[in-house]
C-alpha atoms as a PDB file:
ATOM      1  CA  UNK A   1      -8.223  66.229  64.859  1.00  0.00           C
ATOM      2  CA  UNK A   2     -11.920  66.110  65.408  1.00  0.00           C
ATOM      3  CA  UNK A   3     -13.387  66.356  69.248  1.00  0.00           C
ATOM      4  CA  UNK A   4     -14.628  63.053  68.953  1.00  0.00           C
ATOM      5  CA  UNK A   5     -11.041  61.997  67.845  1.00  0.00           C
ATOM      6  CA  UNK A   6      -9.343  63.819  70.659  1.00  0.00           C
ATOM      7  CA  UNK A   7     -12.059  62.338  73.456  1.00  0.00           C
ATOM      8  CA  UNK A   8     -11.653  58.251  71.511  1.00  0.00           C
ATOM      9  CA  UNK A   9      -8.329  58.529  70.531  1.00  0.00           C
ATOM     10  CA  UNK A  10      -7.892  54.245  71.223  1.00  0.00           C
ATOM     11  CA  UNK A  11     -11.423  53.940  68.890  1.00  0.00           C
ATOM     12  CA  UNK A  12     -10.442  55.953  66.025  1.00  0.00           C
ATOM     13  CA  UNK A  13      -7.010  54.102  65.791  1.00  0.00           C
ATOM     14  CA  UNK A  14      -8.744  50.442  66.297  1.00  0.00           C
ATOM     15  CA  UNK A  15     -10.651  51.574  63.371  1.00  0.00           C
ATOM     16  CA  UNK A  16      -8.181  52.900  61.344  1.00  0.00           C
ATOM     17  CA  UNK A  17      -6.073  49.131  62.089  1.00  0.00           C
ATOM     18  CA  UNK A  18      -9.181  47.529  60.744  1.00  0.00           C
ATOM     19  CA  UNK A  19     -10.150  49.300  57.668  1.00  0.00           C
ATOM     20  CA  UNK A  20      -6.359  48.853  56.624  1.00  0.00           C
ATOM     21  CA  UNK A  21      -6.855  45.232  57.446  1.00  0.00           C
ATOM     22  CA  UNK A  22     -10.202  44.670  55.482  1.00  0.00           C
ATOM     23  CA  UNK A  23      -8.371  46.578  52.501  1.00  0.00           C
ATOM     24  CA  UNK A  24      -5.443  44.137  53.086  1.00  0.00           C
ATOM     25  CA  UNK A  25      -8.043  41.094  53.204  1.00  0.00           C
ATOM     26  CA  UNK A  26      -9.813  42.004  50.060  1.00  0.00           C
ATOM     27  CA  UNK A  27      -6.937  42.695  48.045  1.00  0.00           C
ATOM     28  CA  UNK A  28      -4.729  38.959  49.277  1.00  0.00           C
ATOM     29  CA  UNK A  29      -8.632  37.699  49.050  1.00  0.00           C
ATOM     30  CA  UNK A  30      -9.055  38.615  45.146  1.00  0.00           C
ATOM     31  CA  UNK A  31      -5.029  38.078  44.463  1.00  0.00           C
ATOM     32  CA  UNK A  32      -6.170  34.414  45.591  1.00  0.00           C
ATOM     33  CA  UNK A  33      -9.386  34.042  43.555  1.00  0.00           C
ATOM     34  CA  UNK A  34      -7.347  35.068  40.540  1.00  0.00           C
ATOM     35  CA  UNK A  35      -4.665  32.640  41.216  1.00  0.00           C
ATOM     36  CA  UNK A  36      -7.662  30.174  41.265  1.00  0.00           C
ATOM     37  CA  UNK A  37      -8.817  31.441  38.358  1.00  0.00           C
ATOM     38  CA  UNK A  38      -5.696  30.999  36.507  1.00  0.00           C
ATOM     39  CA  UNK A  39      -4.995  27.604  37.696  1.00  0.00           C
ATOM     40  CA  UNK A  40      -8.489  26.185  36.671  1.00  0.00           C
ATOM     41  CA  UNK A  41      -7.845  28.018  33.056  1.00  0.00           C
ATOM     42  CA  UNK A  42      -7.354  25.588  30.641  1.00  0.00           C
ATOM     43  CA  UNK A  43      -7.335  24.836  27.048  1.00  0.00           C
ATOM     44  CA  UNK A  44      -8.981  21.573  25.423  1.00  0.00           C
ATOM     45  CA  UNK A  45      -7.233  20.451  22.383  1.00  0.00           C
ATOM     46  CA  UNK A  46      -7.052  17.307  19.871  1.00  0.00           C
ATOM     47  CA  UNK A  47      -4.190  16.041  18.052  1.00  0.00           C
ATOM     48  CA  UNK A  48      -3.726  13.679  15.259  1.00  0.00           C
ATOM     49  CA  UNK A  49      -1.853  11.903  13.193  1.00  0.00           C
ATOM     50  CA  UNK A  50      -2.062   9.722  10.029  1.00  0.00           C
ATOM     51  CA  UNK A  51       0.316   7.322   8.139  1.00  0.00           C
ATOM     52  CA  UNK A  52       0.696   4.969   4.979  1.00  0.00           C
ATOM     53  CA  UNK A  53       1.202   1.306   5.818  1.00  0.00           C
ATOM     54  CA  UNK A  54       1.483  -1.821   3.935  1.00  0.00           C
ATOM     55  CA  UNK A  55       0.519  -5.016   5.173  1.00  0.00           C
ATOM     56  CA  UNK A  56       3.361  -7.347   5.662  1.00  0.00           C
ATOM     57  CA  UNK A  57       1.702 -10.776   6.592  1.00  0.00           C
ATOM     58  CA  UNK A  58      -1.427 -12.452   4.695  1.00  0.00           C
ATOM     59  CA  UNK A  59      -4.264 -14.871   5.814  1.00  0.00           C
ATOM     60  CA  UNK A  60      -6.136 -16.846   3.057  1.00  0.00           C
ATOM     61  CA  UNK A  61      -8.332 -20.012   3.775  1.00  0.00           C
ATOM     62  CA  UNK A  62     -10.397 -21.768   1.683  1.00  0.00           C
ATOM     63  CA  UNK A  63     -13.441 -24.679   2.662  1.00  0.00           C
ATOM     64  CA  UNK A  64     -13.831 -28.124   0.807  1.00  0.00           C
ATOM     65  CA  UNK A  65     -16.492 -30.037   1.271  1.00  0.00           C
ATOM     66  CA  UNK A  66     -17.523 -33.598   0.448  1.00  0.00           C
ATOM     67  CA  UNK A  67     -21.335 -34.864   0.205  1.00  0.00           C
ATOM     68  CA  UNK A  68     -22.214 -38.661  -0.259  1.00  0.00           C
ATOM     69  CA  UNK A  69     -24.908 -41.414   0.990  1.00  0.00           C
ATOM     70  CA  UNK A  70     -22.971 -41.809   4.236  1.00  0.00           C
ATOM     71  CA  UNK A  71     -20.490 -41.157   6.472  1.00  0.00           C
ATOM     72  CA  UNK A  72     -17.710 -43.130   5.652  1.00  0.00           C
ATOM     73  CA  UNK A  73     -17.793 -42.370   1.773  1.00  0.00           C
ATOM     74  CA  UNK A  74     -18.377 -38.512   2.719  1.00  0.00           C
ATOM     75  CA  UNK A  75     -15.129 -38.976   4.823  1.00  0.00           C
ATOM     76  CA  UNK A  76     -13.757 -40.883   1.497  1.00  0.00           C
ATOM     77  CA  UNK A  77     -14.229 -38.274  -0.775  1.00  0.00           C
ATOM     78  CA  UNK A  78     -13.384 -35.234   1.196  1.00  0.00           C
ATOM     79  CA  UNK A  79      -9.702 -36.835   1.982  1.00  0.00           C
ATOM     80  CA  UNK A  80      -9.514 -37.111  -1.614  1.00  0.00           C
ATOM     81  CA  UNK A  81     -10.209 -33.521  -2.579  1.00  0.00           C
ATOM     82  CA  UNK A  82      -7.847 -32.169   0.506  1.00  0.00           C
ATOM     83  CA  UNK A  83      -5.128 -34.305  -0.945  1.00  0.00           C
ATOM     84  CA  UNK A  84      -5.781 -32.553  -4.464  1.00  0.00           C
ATOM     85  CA  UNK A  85      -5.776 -28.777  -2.780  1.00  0.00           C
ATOM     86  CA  UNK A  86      -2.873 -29.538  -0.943  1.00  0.00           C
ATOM     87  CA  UNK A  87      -0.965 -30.741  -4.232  1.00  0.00           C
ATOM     88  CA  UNK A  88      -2.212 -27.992  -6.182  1.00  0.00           C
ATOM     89  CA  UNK A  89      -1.087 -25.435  -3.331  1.00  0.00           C
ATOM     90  CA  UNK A  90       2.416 -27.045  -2.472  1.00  0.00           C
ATOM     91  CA  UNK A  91       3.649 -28.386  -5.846  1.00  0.00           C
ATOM     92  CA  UNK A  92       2.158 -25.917  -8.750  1.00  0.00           C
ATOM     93  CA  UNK A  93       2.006 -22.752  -6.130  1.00  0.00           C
ATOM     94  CA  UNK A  94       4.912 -23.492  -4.620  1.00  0.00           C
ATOM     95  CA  UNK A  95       3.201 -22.886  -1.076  1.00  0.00           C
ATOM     96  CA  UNK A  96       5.467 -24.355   1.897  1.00  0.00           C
ATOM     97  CA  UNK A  97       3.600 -26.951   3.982  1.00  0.00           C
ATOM     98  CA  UNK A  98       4.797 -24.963   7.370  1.00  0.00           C
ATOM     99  CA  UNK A  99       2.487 -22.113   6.124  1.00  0.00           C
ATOM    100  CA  UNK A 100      -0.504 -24.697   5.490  1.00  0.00           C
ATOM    101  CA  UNK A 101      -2.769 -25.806   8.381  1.00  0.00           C
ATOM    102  CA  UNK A 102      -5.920 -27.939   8.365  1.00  0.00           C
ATOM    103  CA  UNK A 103      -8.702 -27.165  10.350  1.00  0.00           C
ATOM    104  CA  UNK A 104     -10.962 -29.503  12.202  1.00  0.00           C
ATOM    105  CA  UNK A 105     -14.066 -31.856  10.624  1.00  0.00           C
ATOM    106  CA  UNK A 106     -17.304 -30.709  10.233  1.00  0.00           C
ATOM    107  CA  UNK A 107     -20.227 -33.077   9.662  1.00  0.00           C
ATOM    108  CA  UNK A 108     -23.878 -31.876   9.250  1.00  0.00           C
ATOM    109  CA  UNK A 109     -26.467 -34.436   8.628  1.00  0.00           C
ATOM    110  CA  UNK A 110     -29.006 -33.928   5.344  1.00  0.00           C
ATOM    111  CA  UNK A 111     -32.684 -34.704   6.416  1.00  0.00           C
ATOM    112  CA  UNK A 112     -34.441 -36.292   3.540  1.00  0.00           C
ATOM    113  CA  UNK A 113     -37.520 -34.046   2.850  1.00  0.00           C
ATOM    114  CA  UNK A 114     -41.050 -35.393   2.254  1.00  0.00           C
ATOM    115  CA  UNK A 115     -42.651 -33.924  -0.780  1.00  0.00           C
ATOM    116  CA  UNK A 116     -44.751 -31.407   1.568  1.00  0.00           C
ATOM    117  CA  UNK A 117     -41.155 -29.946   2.401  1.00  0.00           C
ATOM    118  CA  UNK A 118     -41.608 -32.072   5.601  1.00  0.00           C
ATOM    119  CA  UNK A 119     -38.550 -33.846   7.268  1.00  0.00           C
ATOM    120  CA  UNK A 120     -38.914 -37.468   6.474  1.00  0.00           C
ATOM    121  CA  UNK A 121     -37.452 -38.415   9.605  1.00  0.00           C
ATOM    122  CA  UNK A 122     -34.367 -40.078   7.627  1.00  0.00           C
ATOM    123  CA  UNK A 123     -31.167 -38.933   6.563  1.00  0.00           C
ATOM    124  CA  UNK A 124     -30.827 -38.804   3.062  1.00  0.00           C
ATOM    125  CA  UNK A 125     -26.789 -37.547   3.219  1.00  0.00           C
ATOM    126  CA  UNK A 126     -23.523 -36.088   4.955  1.00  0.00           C
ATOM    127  CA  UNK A 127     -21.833 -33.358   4.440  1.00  0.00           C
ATOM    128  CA  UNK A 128     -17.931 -33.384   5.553  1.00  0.00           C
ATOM    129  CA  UNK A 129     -15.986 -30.218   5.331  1.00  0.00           C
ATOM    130  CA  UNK A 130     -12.248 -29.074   6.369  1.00  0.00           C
ATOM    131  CA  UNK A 131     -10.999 -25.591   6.519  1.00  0.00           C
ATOM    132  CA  UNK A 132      -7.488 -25.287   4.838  1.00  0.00           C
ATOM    133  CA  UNK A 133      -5.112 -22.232   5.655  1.00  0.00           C
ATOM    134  CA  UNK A 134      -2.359 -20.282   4.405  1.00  0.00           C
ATOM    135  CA  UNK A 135      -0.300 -17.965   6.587  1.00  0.00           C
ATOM    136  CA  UNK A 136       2.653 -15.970   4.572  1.00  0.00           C
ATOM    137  CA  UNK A 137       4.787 -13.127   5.260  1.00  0.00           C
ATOM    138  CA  UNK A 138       3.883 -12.058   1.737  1.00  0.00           C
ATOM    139  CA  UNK A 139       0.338 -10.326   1.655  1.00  0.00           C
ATOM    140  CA  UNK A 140       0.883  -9.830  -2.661  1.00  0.00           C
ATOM    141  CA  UNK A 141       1.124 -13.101  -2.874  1.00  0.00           C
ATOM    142  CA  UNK A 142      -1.387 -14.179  -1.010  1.00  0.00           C
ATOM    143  CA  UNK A 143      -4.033 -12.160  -2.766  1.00  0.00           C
ATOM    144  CA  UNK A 144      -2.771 -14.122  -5.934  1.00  0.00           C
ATOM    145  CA  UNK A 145      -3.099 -17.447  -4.254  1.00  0.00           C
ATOM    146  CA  UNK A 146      -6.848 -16.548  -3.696  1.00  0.00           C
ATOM    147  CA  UNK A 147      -7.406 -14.915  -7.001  1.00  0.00           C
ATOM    148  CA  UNK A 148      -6.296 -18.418  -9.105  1.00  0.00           C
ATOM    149  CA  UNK A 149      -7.752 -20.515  -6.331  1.00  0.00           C
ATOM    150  CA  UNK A 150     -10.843 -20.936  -9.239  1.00  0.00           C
ATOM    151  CA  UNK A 151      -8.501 -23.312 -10.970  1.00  0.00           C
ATOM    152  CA  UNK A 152     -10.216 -25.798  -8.068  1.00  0.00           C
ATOM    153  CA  UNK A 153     -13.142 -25.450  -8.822  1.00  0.00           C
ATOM    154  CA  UNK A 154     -12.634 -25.809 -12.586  1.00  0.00           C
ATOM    155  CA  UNK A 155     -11.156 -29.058 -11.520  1.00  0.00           C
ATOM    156  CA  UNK A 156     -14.348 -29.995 -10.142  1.00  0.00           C
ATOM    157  CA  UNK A 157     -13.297 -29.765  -6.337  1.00  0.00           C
ATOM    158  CA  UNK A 158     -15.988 -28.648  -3.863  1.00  0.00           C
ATOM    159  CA  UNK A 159     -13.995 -25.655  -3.022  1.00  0.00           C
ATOM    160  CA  UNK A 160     -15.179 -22.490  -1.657  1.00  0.00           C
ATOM    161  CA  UNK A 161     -12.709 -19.609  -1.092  1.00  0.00           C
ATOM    162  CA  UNK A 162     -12.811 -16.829   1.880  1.00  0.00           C
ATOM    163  CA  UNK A 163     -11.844 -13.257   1.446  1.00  0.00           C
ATOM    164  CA  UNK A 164      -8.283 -13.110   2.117  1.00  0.00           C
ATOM    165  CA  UNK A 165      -7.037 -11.105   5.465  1.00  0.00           C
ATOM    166  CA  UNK A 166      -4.182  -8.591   4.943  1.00  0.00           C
ATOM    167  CA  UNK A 167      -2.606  -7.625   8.769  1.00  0.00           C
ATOM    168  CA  UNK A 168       0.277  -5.257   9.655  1.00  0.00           C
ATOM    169  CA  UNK A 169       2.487  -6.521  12.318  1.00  0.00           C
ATOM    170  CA  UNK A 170       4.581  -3.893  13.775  1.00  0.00           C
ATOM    171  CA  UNK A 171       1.700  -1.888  15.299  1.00  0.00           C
ATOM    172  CA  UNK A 172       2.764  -2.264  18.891  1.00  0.00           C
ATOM    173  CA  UNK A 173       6.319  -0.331  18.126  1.00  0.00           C
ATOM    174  CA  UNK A 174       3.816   2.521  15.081  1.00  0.00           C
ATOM    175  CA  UNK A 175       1.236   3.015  17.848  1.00  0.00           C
ATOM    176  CA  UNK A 176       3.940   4.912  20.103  1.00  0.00           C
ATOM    177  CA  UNK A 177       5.414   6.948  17.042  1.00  0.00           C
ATOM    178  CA  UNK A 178       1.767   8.048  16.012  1.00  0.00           C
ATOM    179  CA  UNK A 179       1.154   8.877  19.249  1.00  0.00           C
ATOM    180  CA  UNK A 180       4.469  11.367  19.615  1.00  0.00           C
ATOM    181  CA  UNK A 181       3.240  12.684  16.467  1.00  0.00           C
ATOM    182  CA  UNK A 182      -0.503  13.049  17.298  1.00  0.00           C
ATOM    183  CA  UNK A 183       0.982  14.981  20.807  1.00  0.00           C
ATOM    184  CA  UNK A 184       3.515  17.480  18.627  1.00  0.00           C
ATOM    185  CA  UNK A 185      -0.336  18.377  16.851  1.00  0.00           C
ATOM    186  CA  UNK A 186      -1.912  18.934  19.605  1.00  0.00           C
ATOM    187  CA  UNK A 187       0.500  20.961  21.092  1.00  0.00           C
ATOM    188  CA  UNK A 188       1.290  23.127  18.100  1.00  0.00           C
ATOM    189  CA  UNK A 189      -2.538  23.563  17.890  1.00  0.00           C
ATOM    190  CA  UNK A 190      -2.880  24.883  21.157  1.00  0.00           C
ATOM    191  CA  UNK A 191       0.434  27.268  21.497  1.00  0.00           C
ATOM    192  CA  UNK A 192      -1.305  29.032  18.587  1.00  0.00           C
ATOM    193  CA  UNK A 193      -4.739  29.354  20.073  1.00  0.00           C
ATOM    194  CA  UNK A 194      -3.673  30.408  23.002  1.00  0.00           C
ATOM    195  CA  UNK A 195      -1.060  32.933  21.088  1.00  0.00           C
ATOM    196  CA  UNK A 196      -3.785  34.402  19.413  1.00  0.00           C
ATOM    197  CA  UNK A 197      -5.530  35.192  22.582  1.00  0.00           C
ATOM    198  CA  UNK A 198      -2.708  36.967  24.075  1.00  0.00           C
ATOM    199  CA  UNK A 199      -1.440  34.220  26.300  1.00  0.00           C
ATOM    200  CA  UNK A 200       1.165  31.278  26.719  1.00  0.00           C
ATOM    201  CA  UNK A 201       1.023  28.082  27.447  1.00  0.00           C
ATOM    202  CA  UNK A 202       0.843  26.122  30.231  1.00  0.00           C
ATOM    203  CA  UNK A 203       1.777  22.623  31.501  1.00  0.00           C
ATOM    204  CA  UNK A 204      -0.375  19.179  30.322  1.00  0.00           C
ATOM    205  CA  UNK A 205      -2.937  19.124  32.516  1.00  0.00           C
ATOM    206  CA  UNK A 206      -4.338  15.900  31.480  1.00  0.00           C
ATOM    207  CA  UNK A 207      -4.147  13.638  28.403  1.00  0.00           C
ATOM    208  CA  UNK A 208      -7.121  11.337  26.977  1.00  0.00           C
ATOM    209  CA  UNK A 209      -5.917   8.606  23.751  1.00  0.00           C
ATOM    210  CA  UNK A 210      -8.605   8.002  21.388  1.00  0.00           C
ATOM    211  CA  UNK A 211      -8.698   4.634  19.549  1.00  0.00           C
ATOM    212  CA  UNK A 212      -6.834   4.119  16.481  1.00  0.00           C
ATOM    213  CA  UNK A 213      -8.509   3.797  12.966  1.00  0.00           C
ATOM    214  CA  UNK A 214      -6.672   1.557  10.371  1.00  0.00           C
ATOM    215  CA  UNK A 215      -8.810   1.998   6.781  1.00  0.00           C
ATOM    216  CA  UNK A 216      -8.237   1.635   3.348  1.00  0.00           C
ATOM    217  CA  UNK A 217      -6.270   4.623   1.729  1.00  0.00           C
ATOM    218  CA  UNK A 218      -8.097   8.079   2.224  1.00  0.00           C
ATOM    219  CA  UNK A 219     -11.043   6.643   3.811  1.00  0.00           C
ATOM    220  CA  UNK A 220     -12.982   8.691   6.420  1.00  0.00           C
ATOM    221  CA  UNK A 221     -14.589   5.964   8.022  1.00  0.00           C
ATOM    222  CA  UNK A 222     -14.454   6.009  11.862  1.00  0.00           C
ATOM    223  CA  UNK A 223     -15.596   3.684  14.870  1.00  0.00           C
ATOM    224  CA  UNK A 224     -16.237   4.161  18.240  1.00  0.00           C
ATOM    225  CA  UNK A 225     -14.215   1.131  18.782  1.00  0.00           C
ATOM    226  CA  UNK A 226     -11.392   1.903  16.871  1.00  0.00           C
ATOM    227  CA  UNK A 227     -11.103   0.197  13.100  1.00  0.00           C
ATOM    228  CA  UNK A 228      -8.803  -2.439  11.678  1.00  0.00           C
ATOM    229  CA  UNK A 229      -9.081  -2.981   8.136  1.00  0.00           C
ATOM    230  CA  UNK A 230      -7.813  -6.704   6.548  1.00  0.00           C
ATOM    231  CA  UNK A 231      -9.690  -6.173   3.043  1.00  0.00           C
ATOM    232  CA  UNK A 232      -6.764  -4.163   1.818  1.00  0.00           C
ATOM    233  CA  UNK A 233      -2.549  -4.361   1.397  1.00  0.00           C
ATOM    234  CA  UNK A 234      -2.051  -0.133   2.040  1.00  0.00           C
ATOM    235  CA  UNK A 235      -3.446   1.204   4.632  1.00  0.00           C
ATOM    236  CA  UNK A 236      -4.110   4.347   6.612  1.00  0.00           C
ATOM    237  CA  UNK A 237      -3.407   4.084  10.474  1.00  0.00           C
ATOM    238  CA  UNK A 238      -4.826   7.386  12.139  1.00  0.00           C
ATOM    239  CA  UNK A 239      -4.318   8.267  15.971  1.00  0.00           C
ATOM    240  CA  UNK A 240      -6.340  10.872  17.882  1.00  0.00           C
ATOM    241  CA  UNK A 241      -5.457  12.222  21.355  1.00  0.00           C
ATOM    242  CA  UNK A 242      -6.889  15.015  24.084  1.00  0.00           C
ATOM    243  CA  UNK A 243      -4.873  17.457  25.942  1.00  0.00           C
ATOM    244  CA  UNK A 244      -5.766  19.596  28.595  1.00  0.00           C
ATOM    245  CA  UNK A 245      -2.976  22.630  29.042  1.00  0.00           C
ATOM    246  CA  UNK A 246      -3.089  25.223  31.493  1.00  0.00           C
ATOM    247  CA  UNK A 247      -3.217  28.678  29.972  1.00  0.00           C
ATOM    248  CA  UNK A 248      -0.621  31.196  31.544  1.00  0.00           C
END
């Protein structure tokens, strides 16, 4: 032992006590940053998953419409051409009358026209319409109904038909299997990133659900807003989901 030692025997062992303590503090100081470090580690990964449907319930609805001098024989005619569709639709279709509903009356009034292109000031006509529907757990056969709805106008009824609607109703009980199935992705994706690295996996951290896309067949249309397509009977239903894991 050194002079100085042997004359501050008390010093050289206070610092001795606090080097070992400021080697102590550093080393449970960076054992905690890494701990940080690993628990803010994570991994960002999406997951999806797609399916084949077929709608199971069909909209169709059709407008007729009645013009004449005034109200009355407007109102007239148009009763006359409703009681025609709804023949044609119930007897030769075989439609039943619990899947038809009428919608309510619309009237516009027909300015007569001066021969600048002016309104005259007068009405010259009305026009009556009523919407009639067709609701049917059978989406085939209502895209037949509107494809041989022509054979109204060939009769010479006002008639004018609207795209029919084809609609899936068991979404509520699919969205939860999709989602199972877009998580199983997601996870598979990210054990093998994360394998690849040279680490494991940790727990879900988070998870974020995208909206779900329902397009025609193989389509790769997308909205922000999610997508429900009625133009078509077979479908695609796609879900999308987040996850945040924790890498180990």
């Amino acid at each position: 032992m050194s002079a100085m030692s042997e004359k501050f025997p008390q010093l050289f062992s206070g610092l001795a006590v606090l080097s070992l303590s400021l080697v102590l503090s550093a080393w449970i100081g960076g054992n905690a940053i890494q701990r940080i470090k690993s628990a803010d580690n994570m991994i960002s990964v999406t997951g999806s998953a797609r399916k084949a449907i077929k709608s199971d319930y069909g909209v169709w609805s059709a407008t007729v419409s009645a013009e004449r001098a005034s109200q009355k024989e407007a109102y007239t005619a148009l009763q006359g051409y409703i009681a025609k569709t709804r023949q044609y639709l119930v007897t030769e279709k075989q439609v039943p009358e619990t899947a038809l509903t009428l919608g309510e009356l619309n009237t516009i009034s027909i300015n007569e026209l001066l021969p600048n292109g002016n309104p005259s000031g007068k009405i010259r006509a009305y026009q009556l319409s009523q919407n009639i529907e067709v609701r049917l757990n059978d989406p085939e056969r209502i895209k037949t109904l509107a494809q041989d709805s022509t054979e109204l106008v060939a009769r010479d009824i006002p008639f004018e038909s609207n795209p029919p609607e084809y609609l899936y109703t068991k979404l509520a009980d699919l969205r939860v299997e999709m989602l199972a199935e877009a998580t199983k992705d997601a996870r598979g994706r990210a054990e093998q990133i994360v394998k690849t690295a040279g680490s494991s996996l940790g727990p879900v951290r988070s998870v974020w659900t995208g909206v779900f896309q329902i397009t025609k067949p193989n389509s790769t249309e997308v909205s922000g807003e999610g997508m429900y397509d009625t133009s078509s009977i077979d479908k695609d239903i796609t879900a999308v989901l987040t996850m945040n894991f924790a890498v180990d």
